[in-house]
Protein backbone atom coordinates (compact mmCIF):
# COMPACT_ATOMS: atom_id res chain seq x y z
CA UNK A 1 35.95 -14.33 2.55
CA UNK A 2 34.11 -17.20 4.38
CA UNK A 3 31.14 -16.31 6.62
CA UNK A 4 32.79 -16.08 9.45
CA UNK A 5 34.96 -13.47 8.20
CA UNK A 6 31.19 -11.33 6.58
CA UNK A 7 29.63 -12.09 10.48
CA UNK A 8 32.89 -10.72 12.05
CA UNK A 9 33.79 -7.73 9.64
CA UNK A 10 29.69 -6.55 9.77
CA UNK A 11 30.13 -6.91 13.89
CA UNK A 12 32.79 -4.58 14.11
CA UNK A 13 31.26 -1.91 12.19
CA UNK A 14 33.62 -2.73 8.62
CA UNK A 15 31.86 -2.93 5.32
CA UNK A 16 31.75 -5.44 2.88
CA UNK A 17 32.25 -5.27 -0.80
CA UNK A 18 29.49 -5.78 -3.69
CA UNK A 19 31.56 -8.99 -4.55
CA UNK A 20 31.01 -10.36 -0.70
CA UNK A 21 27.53 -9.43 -0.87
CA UNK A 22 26.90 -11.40 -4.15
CA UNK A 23 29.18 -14.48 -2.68
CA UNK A 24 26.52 -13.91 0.79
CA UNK A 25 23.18 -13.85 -1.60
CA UNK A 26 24.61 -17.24 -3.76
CA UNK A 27 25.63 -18.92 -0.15
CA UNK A 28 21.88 -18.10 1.07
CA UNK A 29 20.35 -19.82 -2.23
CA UNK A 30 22.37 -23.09 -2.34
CA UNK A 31 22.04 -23.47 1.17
CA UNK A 32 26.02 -23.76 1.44
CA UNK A 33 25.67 -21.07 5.08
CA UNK A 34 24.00 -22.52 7.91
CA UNK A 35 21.17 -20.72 9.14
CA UNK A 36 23.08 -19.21 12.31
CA UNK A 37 25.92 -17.77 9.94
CA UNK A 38 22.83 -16.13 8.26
CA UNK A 39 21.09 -14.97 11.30
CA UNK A 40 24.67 -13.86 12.68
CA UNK A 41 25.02 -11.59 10.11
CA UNK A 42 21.70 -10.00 9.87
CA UNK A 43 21.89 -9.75 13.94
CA UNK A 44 25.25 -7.58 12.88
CA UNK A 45 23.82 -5.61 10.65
CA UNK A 46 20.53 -4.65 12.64
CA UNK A 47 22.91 -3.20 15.09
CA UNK A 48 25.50 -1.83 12.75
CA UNK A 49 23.86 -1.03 9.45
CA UNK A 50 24.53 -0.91 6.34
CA UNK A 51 26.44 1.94 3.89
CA UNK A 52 24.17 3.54 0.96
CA UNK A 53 26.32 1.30 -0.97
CA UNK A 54 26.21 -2.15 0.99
CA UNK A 55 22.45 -1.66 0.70
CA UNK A 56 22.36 -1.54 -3.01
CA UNK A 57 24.71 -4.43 -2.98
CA UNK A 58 22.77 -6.58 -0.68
CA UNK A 59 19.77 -5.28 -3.29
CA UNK A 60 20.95 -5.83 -6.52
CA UNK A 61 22.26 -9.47 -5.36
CA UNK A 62 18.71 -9.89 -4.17
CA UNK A 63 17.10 -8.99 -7.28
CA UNK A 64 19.58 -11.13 -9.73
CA UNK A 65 19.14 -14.47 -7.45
CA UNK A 66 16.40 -15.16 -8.88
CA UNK A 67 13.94 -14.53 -12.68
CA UNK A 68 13.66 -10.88 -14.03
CA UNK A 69 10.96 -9.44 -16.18
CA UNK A 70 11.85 -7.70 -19.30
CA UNK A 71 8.84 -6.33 -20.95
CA UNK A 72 8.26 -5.91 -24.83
CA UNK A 73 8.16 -2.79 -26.56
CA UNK A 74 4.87 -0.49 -25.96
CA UNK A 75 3.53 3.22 -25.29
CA UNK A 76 2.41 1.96 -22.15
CA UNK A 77 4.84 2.91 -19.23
CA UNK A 78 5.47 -0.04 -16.84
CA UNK A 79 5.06 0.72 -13.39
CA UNK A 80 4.42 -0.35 -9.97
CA UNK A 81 3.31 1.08 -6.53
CA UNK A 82 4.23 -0.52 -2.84
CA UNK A 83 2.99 0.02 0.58
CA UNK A 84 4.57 -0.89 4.16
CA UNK A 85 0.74 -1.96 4.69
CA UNK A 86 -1.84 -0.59 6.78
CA UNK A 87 -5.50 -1.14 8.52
CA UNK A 88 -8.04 -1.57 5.76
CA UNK A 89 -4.77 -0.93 3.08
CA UNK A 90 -6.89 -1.78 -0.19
CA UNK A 91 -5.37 0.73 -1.94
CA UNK A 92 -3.62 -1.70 -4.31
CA UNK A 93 -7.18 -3.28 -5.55
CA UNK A 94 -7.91 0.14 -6.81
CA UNK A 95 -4.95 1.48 -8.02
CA UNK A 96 -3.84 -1.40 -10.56
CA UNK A 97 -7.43 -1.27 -12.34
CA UNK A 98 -6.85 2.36 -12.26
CA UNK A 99 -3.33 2.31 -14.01
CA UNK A 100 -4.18 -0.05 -16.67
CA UNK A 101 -7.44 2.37 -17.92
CA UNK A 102 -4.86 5.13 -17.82
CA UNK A 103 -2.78 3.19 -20.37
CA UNK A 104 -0.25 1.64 -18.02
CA UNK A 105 1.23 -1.92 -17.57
CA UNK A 106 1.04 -2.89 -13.60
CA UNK A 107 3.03 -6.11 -13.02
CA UNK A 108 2.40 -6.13 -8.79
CA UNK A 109 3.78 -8.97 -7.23
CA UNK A 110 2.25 -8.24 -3.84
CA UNK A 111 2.36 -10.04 -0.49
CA UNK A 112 0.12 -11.75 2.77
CA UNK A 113 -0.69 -10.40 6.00
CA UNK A 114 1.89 -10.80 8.78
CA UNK A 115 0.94 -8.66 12.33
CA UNK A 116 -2.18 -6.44 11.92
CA UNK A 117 -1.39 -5.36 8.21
CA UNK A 118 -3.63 -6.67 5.88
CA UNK A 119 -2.02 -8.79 2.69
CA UNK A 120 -3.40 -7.99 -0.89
CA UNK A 121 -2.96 -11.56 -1.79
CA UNK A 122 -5.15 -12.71 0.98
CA UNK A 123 -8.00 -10.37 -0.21
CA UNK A 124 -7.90 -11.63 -3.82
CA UNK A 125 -7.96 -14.97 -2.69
CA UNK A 126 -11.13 -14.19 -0.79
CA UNK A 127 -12.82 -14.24 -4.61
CA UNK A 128 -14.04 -17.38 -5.79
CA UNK A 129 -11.83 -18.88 -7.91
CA UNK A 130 -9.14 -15.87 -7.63
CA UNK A 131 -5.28 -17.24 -8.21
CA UNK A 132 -2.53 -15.00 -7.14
CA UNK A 133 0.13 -18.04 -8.75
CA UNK A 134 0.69 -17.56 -12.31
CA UNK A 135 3.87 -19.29 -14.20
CA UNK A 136 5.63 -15.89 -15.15
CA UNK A 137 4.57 -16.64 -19.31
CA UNK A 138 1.04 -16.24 -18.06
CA UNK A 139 1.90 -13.30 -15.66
CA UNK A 140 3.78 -11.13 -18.47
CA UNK A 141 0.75 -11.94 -20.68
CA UNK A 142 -2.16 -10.72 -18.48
CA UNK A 143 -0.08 -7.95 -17.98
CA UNK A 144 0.32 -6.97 -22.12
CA UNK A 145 -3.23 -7.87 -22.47
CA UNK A 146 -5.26 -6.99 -19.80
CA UNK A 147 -2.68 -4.10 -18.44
CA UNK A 148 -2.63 -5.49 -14.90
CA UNK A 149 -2.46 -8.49 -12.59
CA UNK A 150 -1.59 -9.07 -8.62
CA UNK A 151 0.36 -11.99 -8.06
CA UNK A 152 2.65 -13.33 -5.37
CA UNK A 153 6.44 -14.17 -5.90
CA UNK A 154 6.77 -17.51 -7.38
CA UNK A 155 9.26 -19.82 -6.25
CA UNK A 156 11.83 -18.32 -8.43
CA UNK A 157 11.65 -14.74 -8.14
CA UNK A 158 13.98 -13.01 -5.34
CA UNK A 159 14.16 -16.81 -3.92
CA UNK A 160 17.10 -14.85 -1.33
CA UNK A 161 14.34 -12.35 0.12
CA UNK A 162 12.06 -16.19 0.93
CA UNK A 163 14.60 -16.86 3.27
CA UNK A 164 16.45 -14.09 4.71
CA UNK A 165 13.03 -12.86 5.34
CA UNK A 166 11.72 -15.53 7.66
CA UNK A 167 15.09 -15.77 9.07
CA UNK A 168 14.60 -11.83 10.17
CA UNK A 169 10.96 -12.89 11.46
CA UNK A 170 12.89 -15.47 13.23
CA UNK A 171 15.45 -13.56 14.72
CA UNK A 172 13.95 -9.81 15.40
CA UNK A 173 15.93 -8.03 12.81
CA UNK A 174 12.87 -6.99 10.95
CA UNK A 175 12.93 -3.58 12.14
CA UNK A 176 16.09 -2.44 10.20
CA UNK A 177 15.97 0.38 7.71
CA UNK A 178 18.77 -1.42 4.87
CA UNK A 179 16.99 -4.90 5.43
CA UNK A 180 13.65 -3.56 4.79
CA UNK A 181 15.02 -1.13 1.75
CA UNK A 182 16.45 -4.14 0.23
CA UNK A 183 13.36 -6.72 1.05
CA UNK A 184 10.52 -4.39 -1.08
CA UNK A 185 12.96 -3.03 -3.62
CA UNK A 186 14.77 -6.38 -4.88
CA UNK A 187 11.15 -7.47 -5.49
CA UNK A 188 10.44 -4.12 -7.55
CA UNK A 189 13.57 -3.89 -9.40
CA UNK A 190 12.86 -7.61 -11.02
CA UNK A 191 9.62 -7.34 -11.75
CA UNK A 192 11.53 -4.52 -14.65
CA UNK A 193 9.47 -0.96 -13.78
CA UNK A 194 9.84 2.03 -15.10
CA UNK A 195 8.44 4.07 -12.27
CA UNK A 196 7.31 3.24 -8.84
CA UNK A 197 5.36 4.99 -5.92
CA UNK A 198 6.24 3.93 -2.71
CA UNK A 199 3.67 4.66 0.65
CA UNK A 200 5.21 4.70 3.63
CA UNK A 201 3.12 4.18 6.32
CA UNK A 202 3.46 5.74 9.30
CA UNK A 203 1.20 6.14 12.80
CA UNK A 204 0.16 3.81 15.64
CA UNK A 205 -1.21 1.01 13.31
CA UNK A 206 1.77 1.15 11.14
CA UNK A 207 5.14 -0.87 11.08
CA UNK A 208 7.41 2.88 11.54
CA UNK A 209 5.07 4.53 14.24
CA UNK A 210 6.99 8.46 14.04
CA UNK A 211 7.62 10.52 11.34
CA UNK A 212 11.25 10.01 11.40
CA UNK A 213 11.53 6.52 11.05
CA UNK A 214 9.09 6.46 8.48
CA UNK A 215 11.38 9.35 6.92
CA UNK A 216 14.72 7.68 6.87
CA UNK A 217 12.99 4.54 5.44
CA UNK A 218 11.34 6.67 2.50
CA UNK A 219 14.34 8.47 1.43
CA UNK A 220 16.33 5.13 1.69
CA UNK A 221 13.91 3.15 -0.87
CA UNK A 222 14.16 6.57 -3.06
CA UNK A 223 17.82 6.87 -3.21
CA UNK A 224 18.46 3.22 -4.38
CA UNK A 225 15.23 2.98 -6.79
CA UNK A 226 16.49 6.19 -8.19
CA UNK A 227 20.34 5.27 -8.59
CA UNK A 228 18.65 2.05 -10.03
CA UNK A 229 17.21 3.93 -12.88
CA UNK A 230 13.90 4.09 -11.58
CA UNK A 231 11.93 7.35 -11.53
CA UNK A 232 10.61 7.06 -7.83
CA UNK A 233 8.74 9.14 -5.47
CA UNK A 234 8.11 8.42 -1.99
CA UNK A 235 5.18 9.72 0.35
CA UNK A 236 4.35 8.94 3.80
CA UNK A 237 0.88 8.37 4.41
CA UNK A 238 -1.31 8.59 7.87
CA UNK A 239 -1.90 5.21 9.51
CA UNK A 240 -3.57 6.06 12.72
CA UNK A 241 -7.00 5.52 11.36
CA UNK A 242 -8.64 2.78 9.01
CA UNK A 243 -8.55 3.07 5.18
CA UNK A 244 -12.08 2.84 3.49
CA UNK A 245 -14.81 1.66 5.70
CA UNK A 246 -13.88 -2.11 6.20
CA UNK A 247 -11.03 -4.44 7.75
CA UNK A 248 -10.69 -7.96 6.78
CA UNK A 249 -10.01 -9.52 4.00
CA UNK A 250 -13.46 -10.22 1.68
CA UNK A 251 -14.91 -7.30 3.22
CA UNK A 252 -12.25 -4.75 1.99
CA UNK A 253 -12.90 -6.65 -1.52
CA UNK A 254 -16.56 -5.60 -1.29
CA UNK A 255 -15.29 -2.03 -0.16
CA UNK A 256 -13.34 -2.05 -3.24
CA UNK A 257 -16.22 -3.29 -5.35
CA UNK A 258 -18.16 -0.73 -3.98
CA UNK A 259 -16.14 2.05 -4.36
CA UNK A 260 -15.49 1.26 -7.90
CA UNK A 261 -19.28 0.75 -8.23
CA UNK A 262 -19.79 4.51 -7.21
CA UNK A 263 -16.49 6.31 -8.94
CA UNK A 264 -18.39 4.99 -11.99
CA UNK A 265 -21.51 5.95 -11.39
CA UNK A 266 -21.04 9.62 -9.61
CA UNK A 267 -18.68 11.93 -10.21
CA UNK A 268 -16.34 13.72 -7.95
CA UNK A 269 -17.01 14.85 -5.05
CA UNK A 270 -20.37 13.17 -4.85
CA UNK A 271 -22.27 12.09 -1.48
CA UNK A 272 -21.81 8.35 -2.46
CA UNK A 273 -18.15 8.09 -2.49
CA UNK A 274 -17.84 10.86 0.58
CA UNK A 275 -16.58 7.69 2.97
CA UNK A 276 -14.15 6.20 0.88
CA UNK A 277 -12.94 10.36 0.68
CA UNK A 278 -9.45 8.86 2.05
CA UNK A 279 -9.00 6.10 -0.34
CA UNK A 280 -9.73 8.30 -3.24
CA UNK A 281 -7.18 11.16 -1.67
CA UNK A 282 -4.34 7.87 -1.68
CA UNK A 283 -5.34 6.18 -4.78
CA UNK A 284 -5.49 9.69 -6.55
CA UNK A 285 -2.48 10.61 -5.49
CA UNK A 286 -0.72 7.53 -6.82
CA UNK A 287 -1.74 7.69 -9.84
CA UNK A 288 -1.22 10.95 -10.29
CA UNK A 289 2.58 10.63 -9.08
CA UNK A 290 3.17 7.80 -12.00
CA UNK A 291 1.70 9.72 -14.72
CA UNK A 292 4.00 13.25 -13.91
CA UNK A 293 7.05 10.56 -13.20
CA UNK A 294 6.63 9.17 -16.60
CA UNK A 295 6.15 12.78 -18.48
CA UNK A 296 2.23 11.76 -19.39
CA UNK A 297 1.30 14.64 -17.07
CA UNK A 298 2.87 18.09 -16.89
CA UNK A 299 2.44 18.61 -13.55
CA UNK A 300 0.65 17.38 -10.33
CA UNK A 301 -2.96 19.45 -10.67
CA UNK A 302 -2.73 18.14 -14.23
CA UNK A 303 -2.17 14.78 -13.57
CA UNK A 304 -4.60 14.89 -10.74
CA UNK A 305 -7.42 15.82 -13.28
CA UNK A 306 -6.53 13.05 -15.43
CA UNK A 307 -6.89 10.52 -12.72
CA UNK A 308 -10.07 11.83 -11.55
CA UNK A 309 -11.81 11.95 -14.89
CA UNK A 310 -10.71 8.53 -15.76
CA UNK A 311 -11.90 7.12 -11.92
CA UNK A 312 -15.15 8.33 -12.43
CA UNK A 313 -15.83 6.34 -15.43
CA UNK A 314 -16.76 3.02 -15.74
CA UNK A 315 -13.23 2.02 -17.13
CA UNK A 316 -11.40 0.79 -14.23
CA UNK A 317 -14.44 -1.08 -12.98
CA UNK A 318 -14.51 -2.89 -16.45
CA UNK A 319 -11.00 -3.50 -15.46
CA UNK A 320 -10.92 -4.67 -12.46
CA UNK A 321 -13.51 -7.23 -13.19
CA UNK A 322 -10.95 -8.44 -16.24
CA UNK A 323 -8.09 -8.89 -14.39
CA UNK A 324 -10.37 -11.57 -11.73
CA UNK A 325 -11.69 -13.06 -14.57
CA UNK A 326 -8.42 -13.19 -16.00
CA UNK A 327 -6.84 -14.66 -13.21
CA UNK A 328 -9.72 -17.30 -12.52
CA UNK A 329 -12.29 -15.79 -10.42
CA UNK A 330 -15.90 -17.13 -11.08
CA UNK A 331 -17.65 -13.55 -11.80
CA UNK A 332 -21.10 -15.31 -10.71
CA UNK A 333 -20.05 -16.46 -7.45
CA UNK A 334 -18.19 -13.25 -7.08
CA UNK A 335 -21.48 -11.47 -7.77
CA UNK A 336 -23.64 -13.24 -5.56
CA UNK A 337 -21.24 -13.30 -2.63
CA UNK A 338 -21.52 -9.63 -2.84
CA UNK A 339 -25.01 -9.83 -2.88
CA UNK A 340 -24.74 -11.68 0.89
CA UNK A 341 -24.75 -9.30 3.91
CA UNK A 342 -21.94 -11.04 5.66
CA UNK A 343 -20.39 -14.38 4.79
CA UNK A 344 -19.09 -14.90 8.05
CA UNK A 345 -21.18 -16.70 10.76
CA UNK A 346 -21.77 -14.08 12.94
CA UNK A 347 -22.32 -10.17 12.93
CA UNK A 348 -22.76 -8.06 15.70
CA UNK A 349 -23.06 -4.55 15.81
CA UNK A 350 -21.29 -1.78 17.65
CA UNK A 351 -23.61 1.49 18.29
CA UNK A 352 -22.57 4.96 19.48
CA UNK A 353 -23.76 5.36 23.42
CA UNK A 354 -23.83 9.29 23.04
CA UNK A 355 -24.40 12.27 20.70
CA UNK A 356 -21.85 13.55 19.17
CA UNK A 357 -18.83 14.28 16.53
CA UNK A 358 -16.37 10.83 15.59
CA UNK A 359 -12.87 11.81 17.09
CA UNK A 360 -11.44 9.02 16.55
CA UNK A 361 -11.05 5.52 15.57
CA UNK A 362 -8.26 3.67 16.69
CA UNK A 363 -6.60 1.74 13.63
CA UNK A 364 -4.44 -0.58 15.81
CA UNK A 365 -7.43 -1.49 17.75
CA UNK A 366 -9.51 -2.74 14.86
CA UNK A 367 -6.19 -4.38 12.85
CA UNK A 368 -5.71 -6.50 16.23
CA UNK A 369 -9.28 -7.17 16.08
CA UNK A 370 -9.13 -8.56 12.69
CA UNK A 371 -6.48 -10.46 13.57
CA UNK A 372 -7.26 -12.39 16.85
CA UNK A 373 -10.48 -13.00 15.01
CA UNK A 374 -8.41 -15.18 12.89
CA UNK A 375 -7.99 -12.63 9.61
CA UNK A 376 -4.45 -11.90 10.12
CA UNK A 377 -1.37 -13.66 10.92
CA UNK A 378 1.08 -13.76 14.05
CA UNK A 379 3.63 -16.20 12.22
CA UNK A 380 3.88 -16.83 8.56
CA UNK A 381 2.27 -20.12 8.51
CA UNK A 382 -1.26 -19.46 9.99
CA UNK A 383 -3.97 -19.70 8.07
CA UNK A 384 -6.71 -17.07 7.41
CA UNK A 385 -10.06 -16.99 7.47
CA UNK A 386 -11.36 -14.57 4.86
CA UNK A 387 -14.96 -14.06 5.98
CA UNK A 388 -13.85 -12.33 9.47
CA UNK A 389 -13.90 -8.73 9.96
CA UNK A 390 -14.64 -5.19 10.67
CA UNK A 391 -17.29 -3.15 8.20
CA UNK A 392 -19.21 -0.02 7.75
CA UNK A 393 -17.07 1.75 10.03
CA UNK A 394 -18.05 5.68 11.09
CA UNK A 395 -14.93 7.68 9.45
CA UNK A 396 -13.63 10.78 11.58
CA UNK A 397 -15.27 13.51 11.72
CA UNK A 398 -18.62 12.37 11.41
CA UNK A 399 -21.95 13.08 13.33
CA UNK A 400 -23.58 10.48 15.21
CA UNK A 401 -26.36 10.43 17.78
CA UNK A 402 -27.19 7.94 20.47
CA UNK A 403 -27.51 4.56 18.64
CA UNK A 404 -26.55 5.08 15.51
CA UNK A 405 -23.85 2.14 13.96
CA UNK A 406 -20.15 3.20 14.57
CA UNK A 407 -19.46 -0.37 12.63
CA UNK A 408 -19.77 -4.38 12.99
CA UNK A 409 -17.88 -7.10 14.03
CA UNK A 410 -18.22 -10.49 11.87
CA UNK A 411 -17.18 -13.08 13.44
CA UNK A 412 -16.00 -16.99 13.29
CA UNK A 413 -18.62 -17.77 16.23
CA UNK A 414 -20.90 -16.13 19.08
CA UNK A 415 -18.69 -15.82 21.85
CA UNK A 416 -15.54 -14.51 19.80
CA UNK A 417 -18.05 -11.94 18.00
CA UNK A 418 -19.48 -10.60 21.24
CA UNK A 419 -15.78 -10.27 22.96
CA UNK A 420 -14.78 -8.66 19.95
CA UNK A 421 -17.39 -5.98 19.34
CA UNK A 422 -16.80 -5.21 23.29
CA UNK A 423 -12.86 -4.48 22.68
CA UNK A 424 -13.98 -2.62 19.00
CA UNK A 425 -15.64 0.19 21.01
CA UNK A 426 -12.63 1.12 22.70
CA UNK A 427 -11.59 1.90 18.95
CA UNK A 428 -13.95 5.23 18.82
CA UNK A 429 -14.15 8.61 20.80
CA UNK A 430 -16.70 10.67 20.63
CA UNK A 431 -16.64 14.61 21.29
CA UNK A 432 -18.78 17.71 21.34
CA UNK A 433 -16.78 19.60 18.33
CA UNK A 434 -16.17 18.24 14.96
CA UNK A 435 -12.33 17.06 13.80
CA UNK A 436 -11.62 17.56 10.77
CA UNK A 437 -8.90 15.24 9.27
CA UNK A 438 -5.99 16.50 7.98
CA UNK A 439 -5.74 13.43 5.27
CA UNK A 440 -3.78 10.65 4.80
CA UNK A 441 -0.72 12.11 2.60
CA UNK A 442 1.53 13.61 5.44
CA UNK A 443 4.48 14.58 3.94
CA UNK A 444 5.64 13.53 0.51
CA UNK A 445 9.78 12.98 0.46
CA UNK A 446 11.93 16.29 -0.31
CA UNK A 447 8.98 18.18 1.21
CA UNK A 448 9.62 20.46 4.73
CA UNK A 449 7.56 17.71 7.39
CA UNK A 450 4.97 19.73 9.33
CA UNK A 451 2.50 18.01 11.09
């Protein structure tokens, strides 16, 4: 079939075979489709979809049009996790330190910023000397030694995904369940995992804002992981509200830092991790999932206990500082930027103007902040500053009185600051009775949805 014949069969609802999708994928690499062919056909298959077994064509094609990672033989399971991405998402940072202490490999090939979500590469490369590009020899061999490393997809891994992504940027056909399924897991699939963890996001700061469209995309990604021999489960996770206490990208690396800091230093349940209680409930939870899919944990309160004992240690702190030093980052200028109260130019402070209990805080408020301060994207090729952003943010459900800080602004100059910290109290409510969040994991795929 030509391309005419894909565009025309997709439009009117036919399907195509796994031999037309591969024919599609090699057309897309060599450049032998124009662009509006390409676009054509995604256009027809936002509005039509694709079968169960398109997708996993479409996938599969995806995933061989470019390197795959075979790993050698080791006790240590290789796994991954991946997130639609969320406000103040930094659950990644975390969780791959985390992994490796608990005798995993994590090779996460992660992404940048586009909208209000924040990109993990983007907050690594916030560290001095940080490099999210290693040549895949040095990738696969931070990964055997060290047990983890973030990276972003080199130029010849998934090189189909490069451009039928920006084509779907390009054209509005981002929003479609198969196209999405098929993005995230070609990516997974090569990078040769055992077992993966997927987080759906799902709220009014999230890419699928209702339960059901955060649904259908969960039990998509599971299906095809799953018939790809991947031990998978899928949760979908609250994004109404900010993770951790910060927004932006250095400052969510200093949240990190700091959490770590106090996991190793407290135990559980202590008063210095209590704001960072829903990034320990996600990264927990992760973790947990990959040891009970890989049979290291007998069940989930089990595997929960493991996590939590090996958190609060100073292990995946010891790691976490490896894998930056591993992957270039200057530990001494990493250290004293943490030492500095802001690195951005300007701070300003937002303060509660009543007594009361923290209601809420809007998530897509302070992700559009972030952004139009210049720490997020609108198209792929804008740059970033790293220094802009939201911190010590008042969670939900706290007390605050008249004056106390709901959170600050830091900003690129003066005037942008100001405007900002005006539009960041719109972000909070404040009531007379306390709220008490229901956490972030809202319904974990195969389990009755209440909410």
């Amino acid at each position: 079939m030509n391309a005419l014949a894909w565009i025309e069969t997709k439009r009117d609802g036919g399907v195509l075979s796994d031999a037309d999708w591969r024919a599609f994928v090699r057309a897309v690499v060599e450049g032998t489709v124009p662009d509006y062919q390409i676009s054509a056909l995604l256009m027809a298959v936002y509005f039509r979809g694709l079968s169960e077994a398109e997708t996993a064509a479409l996938t599969l094609a995806m995933r061989d049009s470019g390197r795959t990672f075979t790993w050698p033989g080791d006790s240590r399971p290789v796994v991954d996790k991946h997130s639609t991405g969320g406000v103040g998402d930094k659950v990644s940072l975390p969780l791959a330190p985390l992994l490796a202490a608990l005798g995993f490999r994590v090779p996460m090939i992660s992404g940048r910023s586009l909208g209000i979500t924040g990109g993990t590469l983007d907050k690594l490369e916030s560290i001095p000397g940080c490099r999210t590009r290693l040549p895949p020899e040095a990738f696969q061999a931070q990964v055997q030694e060290v047990g983890c490393a973030i990276v972003g997809q080199t130029e010849d891994l998934v090189p189909a995904d490069r451009k039928l992504y920006a084509l779907r940027d390009a054209t509005g056909t981002v929003p479609s369940v198969p196209l999405i399924t098929s993005s995230i897991l070609s990516k997974k699939l090569a990078e040769g995992i055992e077992a993966l963890v997927l987080d759906v996001k799902c709220g009014r700061a999230a890419f699928m804002r209702d339960l059901d469209s955060a649904g259908a995309l969960a039990h998509s990604m599971l299906r095809l992981a799953t018939a790809c021999g991947v031990r998978t489960t899928a949760l979908v996770t609250a994004m109404d509200h900010p993770i951790g206490r910060a927004a932006g990208n250095w400052l969510e690396v200093k949240d990190t830092h700091e959490f770590l800091v106090a996991c190793a230093e407290s135990r559980p349940g202590s008063d210095r991790t209590a704001g960072w209680n829903d990034l320990e409930r996600l990264v927990v939870e992760c973790a947990a999932h990959l040891l009970r899919l890989t049979g290291r944990a007998g069940g989930m309160d089990e595997a929960r206990e493991q996590v939590r004992a090996c958190l609060y240690s100073p292990e995946p702190l010891r790691v976490w500082r490896r894998m930056l030093a591993t992957q270039g980052a200057d530990l001494d200028a990493f250290e004293r930027a943490l030492g500095r109260d802001t690195l951005a130019p300007c701070v300003r402070e937002v303060h509660a103007v009543e007594d009361g209990w923290v209601t809420d805080c809007d998530a897509r408020i302070v992700g559009e902040i972030v952004r139009d301060l210049g720490g997020g994207r609108r198209k792929a090729e804008d740059s970033v500053d790293a220094r802009v952003g939201v911190d010590r943010l008042v969670k939900v459900g706290e007390k605050v009185h008249r004056g106390d800080l709901l959170a600050r602004v830091h900003g690129p100059d003066a005037e942008r600051t100001r405007a900002a910290a005006a539009r960041l109290e719109k972000a909070f409510r404040i009531g007379t009775s306390r709220l008490h969040p229901a956490g972030p994991i809202l319904w974990e795929v195969g389990v009755t949805v209440s909410r």
